[in-house]
PDB file of N, CA and C in Angstrom:
ATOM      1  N   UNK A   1      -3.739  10.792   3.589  1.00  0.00           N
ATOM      2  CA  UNK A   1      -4.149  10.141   2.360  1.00  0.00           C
ATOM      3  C   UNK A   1      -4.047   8.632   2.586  1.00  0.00           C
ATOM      4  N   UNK A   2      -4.985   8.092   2.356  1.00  0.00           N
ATOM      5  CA  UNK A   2      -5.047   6.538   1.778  1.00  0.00           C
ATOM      6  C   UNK A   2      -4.460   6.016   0.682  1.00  0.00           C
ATOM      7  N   UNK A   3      -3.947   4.485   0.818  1.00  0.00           N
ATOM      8  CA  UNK A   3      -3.394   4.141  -0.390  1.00  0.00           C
ATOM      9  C   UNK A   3      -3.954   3.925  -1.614  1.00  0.00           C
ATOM     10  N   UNK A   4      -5.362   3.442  -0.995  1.00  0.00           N
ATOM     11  CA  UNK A   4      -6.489   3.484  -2.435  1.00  0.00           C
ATOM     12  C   UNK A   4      -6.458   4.860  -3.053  1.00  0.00           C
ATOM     13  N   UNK A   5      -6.028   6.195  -2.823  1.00  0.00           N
ATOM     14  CA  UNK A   5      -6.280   7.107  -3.468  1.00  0.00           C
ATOM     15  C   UNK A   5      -5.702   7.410  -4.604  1.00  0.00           C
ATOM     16  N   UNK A   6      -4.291   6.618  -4.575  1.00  0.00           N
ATOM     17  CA  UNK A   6      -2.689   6.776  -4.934  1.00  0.00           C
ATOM     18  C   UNK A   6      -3.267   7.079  -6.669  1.00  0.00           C
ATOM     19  N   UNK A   7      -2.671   7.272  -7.768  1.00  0.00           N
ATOM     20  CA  UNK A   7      -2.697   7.232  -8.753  1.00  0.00           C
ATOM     21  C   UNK A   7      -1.448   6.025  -9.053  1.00  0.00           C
ATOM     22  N   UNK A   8      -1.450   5.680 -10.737  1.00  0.00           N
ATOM     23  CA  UNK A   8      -0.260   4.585 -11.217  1.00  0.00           C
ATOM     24  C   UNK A   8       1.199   5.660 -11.117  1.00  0.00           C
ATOM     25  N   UNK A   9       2.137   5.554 -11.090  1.00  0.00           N
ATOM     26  CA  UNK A   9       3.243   5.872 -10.804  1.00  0.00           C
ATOM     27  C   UNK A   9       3.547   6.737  -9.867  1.00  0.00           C
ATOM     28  N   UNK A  10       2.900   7.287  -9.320  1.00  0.00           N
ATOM     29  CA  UNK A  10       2.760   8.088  -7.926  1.00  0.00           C
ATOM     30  C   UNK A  10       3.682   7.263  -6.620  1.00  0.00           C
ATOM     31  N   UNK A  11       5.068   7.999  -6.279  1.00  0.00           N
ATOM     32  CA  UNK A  11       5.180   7.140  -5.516  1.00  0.00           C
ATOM     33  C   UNK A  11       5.028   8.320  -3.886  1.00  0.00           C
ATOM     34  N   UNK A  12       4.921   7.325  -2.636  1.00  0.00           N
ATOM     35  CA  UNK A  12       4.943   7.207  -1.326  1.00  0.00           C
ATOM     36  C   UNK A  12       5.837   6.956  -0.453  1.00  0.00           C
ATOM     37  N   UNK A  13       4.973   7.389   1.217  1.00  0.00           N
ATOM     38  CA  UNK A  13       5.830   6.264   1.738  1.00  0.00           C
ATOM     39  C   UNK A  13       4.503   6.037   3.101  1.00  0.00           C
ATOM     40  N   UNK A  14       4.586   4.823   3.362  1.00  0.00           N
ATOM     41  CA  UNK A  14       3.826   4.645   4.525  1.00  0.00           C
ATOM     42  C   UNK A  14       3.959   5.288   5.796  1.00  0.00           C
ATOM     43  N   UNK A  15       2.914   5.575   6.430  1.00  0.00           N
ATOM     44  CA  UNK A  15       2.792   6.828   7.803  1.00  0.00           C
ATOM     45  C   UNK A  15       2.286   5.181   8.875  1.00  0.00           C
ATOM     46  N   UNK A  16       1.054   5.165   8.836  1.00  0.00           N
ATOM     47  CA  UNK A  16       0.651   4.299   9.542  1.00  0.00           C
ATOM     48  C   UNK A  16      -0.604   3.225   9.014  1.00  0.00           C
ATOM     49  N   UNK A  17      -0.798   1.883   9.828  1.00  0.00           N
ATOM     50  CA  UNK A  17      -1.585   1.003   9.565  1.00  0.00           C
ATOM     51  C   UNK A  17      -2.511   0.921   9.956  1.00  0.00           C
ATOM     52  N   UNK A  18      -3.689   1.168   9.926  1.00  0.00           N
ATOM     53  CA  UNK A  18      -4.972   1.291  10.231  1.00  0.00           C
ATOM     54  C   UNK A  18      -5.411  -0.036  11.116  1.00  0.00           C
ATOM     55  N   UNK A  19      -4.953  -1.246  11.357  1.00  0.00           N
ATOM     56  CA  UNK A  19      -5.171  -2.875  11.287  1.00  0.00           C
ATOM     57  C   UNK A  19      -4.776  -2.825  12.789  1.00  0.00           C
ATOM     58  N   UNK A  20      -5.233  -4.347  13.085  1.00  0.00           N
ATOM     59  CA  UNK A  20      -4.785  -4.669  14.589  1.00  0.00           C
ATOM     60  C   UNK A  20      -4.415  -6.144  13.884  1.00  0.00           C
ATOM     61  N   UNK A  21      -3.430  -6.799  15.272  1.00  0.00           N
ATOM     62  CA  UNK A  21      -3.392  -8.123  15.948  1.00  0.00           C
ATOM     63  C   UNK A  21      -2.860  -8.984  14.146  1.00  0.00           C
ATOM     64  N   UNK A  22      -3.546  -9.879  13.913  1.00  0.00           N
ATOM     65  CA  UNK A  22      -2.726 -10.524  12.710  1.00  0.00           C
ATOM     66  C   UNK A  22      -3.085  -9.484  11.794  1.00  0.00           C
ATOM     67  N   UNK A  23      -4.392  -9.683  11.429  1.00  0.00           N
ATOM     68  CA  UNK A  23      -4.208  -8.555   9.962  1.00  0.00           C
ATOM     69  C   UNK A  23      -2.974  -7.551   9.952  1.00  0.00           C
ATOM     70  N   UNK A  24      -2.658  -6.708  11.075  1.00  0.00           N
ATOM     71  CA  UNK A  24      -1.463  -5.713  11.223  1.00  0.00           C
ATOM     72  C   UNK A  24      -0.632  -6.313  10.632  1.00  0.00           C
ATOM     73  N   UNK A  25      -0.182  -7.855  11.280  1.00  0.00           N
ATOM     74  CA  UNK A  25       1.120  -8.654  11.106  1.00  0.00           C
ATOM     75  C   UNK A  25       1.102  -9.222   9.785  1.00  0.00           C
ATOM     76  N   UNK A  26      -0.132  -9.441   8.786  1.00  0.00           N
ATOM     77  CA  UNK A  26      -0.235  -9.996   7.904  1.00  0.00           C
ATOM     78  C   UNK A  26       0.323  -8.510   6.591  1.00  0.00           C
ATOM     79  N   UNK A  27      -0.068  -7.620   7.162  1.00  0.00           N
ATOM     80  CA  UNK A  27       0.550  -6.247   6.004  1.00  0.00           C
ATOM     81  C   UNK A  27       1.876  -6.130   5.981  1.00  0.00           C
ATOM     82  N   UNK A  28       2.282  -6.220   7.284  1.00  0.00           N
ATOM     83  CA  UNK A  28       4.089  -6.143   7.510  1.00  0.00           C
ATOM     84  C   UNK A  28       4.722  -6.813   7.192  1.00  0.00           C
ATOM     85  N   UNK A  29       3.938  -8.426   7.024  1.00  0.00           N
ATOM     86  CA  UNK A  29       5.075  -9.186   6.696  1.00  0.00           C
ATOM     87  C   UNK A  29       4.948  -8.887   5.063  1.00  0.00           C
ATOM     88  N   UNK A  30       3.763  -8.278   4.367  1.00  0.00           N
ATOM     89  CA  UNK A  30       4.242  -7.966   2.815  1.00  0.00           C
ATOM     90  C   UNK A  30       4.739  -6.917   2.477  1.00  0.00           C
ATOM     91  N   UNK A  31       5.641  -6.064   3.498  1.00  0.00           N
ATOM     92  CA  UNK A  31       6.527  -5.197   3.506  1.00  0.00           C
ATOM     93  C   UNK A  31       5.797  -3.673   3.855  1.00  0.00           C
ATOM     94  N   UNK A  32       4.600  -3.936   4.237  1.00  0.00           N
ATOM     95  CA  UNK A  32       3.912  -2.404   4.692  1.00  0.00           C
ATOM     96  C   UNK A  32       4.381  -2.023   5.698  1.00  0.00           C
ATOM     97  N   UNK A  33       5.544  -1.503   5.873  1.00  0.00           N
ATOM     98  CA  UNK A  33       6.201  -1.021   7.227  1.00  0.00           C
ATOM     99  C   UNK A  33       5.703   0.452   7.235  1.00  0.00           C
ATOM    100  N   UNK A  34       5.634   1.107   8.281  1.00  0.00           N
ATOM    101  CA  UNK A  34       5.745   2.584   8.295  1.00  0.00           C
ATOM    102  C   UNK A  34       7.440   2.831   8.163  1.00  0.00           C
ATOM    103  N   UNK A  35       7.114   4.220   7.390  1.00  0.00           N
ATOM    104  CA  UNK A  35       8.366   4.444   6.716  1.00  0.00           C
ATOM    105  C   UNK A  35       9.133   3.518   5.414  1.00  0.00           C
ATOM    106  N   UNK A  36       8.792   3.067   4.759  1.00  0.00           N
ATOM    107  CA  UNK A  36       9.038   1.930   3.428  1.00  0.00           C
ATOM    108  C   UNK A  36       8.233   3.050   2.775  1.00  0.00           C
ATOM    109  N   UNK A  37       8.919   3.369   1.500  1.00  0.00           N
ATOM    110  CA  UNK A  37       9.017   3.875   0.192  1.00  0.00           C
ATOM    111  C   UNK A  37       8.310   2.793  -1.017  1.00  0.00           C
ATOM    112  N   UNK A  38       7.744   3.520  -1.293  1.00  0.00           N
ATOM    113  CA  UNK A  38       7.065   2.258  -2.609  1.00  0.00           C
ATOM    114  C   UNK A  38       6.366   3.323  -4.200  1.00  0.00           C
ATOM    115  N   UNK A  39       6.128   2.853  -4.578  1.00  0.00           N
ATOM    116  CA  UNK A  39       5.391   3.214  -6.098  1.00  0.00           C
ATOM    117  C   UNK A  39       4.271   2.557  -6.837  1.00  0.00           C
ATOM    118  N   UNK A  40       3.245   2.991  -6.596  1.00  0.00           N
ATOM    119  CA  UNK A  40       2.102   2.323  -7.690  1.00  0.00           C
ATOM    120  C   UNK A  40       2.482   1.863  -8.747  1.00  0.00           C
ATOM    121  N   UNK A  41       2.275   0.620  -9.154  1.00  0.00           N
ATOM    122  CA  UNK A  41       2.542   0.262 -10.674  1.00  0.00           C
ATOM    123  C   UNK A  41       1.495   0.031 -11.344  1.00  0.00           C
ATOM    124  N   UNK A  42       0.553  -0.154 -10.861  1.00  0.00           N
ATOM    125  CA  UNK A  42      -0.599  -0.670 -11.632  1.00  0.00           C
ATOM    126  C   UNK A  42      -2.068  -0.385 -10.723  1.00  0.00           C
ATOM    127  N   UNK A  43      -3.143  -0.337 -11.258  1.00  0.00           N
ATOM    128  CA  UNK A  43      -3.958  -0.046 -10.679  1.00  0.00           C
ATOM    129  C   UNK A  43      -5.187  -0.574 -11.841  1.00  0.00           C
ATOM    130  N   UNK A  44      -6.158  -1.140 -11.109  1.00  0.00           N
ATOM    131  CA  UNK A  44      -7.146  -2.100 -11.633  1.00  0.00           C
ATOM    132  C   UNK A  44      -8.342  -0.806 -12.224  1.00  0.00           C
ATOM    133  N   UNK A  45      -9.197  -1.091 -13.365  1.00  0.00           N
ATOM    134  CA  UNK A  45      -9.858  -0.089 -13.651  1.00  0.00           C
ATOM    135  C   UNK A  45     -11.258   0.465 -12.783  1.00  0.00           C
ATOM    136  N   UNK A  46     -11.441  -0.855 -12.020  1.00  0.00           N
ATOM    137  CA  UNK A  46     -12.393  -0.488 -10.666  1.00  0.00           C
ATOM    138  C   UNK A  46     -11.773  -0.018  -9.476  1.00  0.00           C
ATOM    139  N   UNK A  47     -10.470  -0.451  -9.318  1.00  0.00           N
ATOM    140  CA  UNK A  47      -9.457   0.362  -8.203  1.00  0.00           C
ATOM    141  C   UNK A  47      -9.266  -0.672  -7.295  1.00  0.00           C
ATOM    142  N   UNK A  48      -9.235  -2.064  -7.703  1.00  0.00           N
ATOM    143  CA  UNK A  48      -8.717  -3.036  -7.080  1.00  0.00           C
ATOM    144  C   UNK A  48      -9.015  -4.254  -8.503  1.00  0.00           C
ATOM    145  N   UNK A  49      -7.443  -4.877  -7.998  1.00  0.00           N
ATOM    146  CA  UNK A  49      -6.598  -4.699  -6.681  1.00  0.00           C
ATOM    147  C   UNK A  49      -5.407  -4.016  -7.324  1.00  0.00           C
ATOM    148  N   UNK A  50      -4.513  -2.971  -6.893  1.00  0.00           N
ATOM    149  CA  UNK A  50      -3.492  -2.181  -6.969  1.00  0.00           C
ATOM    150  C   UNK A  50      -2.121  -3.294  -7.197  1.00  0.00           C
ATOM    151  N   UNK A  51      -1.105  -2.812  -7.651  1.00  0.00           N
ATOM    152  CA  UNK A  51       0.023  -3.309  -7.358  1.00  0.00           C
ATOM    153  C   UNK A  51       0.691  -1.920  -7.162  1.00  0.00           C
ATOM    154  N   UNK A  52       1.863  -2.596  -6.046  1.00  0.00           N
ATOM    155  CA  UNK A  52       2.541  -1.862  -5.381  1.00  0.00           C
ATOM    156  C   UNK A  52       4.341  -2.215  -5.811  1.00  0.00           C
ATOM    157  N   UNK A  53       4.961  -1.481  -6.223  1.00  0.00           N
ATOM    158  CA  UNK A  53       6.627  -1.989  -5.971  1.00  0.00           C
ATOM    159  C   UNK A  53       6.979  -0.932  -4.479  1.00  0.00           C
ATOM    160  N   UNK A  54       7.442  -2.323  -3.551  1.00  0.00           N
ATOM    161  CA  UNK A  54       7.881  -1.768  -2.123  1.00  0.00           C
ATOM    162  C   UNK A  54       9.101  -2.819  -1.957  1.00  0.00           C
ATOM    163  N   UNK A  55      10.282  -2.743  -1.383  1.00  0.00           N
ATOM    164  CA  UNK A  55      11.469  -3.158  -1.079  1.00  0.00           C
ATOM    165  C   UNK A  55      12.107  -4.571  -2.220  1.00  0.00           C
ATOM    166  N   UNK A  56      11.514  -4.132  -3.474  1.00  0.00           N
ATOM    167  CA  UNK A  56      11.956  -4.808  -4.488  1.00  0.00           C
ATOM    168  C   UNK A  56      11.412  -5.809  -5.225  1.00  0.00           C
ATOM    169  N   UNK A  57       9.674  -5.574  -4.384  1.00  0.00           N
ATOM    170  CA  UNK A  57       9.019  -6.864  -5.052  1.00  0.00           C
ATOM    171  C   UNK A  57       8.220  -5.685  -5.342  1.00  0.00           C
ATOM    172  N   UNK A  58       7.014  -6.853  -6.156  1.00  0.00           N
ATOM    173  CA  UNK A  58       5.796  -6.097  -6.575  1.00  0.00           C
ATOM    174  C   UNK A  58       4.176  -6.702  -5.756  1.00  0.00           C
ATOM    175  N   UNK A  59       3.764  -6.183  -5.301  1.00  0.00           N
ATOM    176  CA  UNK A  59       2.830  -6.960  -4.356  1.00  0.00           C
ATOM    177  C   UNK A  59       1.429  -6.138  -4.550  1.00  0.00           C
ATOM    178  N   UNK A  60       0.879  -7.192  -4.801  1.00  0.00           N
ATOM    179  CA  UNK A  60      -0.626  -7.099  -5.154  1.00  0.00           C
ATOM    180  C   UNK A  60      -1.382  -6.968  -3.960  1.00  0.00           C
ATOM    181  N   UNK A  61      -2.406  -5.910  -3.631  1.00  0.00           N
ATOM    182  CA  UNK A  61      -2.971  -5.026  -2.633  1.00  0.00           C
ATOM    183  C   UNK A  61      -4.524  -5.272  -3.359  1.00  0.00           C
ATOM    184  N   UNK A  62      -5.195  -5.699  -2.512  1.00  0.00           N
ATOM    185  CA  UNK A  62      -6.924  -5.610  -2.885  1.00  0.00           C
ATOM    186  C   UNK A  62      -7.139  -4.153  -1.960  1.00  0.00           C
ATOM    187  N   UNK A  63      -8.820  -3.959  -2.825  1.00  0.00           N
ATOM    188  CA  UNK A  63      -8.897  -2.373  -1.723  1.00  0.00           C
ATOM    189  C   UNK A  63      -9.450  -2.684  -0.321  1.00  0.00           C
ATOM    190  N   UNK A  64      -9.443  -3.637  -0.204  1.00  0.00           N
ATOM    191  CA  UNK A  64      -9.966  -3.450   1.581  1.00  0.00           C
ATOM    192  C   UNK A  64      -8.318  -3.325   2.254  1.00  0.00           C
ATOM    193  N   UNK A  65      -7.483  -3.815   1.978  1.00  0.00           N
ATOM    194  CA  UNK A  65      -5.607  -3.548   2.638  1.00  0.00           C
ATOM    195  C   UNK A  65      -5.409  -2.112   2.265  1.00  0.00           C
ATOM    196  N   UNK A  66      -5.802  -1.042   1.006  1.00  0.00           N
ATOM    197  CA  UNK A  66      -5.093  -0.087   0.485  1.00  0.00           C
ATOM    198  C   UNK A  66      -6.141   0.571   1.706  1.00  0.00           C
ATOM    199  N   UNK A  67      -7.484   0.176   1.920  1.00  0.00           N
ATOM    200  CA  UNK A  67      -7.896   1.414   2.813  1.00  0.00           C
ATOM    201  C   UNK A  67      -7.341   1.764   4.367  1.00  0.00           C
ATOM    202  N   UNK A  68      -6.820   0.481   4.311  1.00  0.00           N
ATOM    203  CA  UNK A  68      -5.776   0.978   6.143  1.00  0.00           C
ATOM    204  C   UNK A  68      -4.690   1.013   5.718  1.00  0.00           C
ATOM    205  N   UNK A  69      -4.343   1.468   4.893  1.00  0.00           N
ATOM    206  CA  UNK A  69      -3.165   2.094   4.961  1.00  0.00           C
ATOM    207  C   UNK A  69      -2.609   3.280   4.645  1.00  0.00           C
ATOM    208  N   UNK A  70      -2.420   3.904   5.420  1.00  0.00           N
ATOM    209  CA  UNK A  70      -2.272   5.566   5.422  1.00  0.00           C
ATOM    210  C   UNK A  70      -0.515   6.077   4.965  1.00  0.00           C
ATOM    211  N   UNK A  71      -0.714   7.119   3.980  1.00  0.00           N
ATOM    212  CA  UNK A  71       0.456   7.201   3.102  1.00  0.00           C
ATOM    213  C   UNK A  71       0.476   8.508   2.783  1.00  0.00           C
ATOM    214  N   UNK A  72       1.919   9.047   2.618  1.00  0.00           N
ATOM    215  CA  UNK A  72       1.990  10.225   2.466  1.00  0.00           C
ATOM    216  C   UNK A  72       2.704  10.397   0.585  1.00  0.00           C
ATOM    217  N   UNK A  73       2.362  11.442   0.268  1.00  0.00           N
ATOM    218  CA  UNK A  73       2.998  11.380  -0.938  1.00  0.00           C
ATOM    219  C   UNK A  73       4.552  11.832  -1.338  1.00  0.00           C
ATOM    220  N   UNK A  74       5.631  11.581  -1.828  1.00  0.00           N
ATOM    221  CA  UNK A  74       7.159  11.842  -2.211  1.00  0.00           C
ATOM    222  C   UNK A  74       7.388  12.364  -3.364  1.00  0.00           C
TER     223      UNK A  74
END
């Protein structure tokens, strides 16, 4: 499953990153680790851009980031 699929309170956890080279490094450093636990909080009525609560923040995800990122559901 993709993260764009997620529904609002549905929570996860990240499997893997679809991305290379910076983009990769640019997801991780907003806490998209594989293995990090998170929860949809919000979700836009076109489906971007998502917010995410992951390691205590809340971080805003457009859908081109939610589509590489592969997530399992909890």
């Amino acid at each position: 499953m993709i993260l764009k699929d997620m529904k609002v309170g549905q929570r996860g956890r990240i499997i893997k990153l679809h991305s290379e080279g910076t983009y990769n490094r640019r997801l991780c450093e907003m806490g998209f680790i594989p293995g990090t636990e998170f929860t949809v909080t919000h979700c836009a009525p076109l489906g971007s851009p998502m917010a995410i609560a992951v390691r205590g923040y809340e971080i805003i995800v457009g859908i081109d980031d939610a589509r590489k990122v592969e997530v399992e559901t909890i």
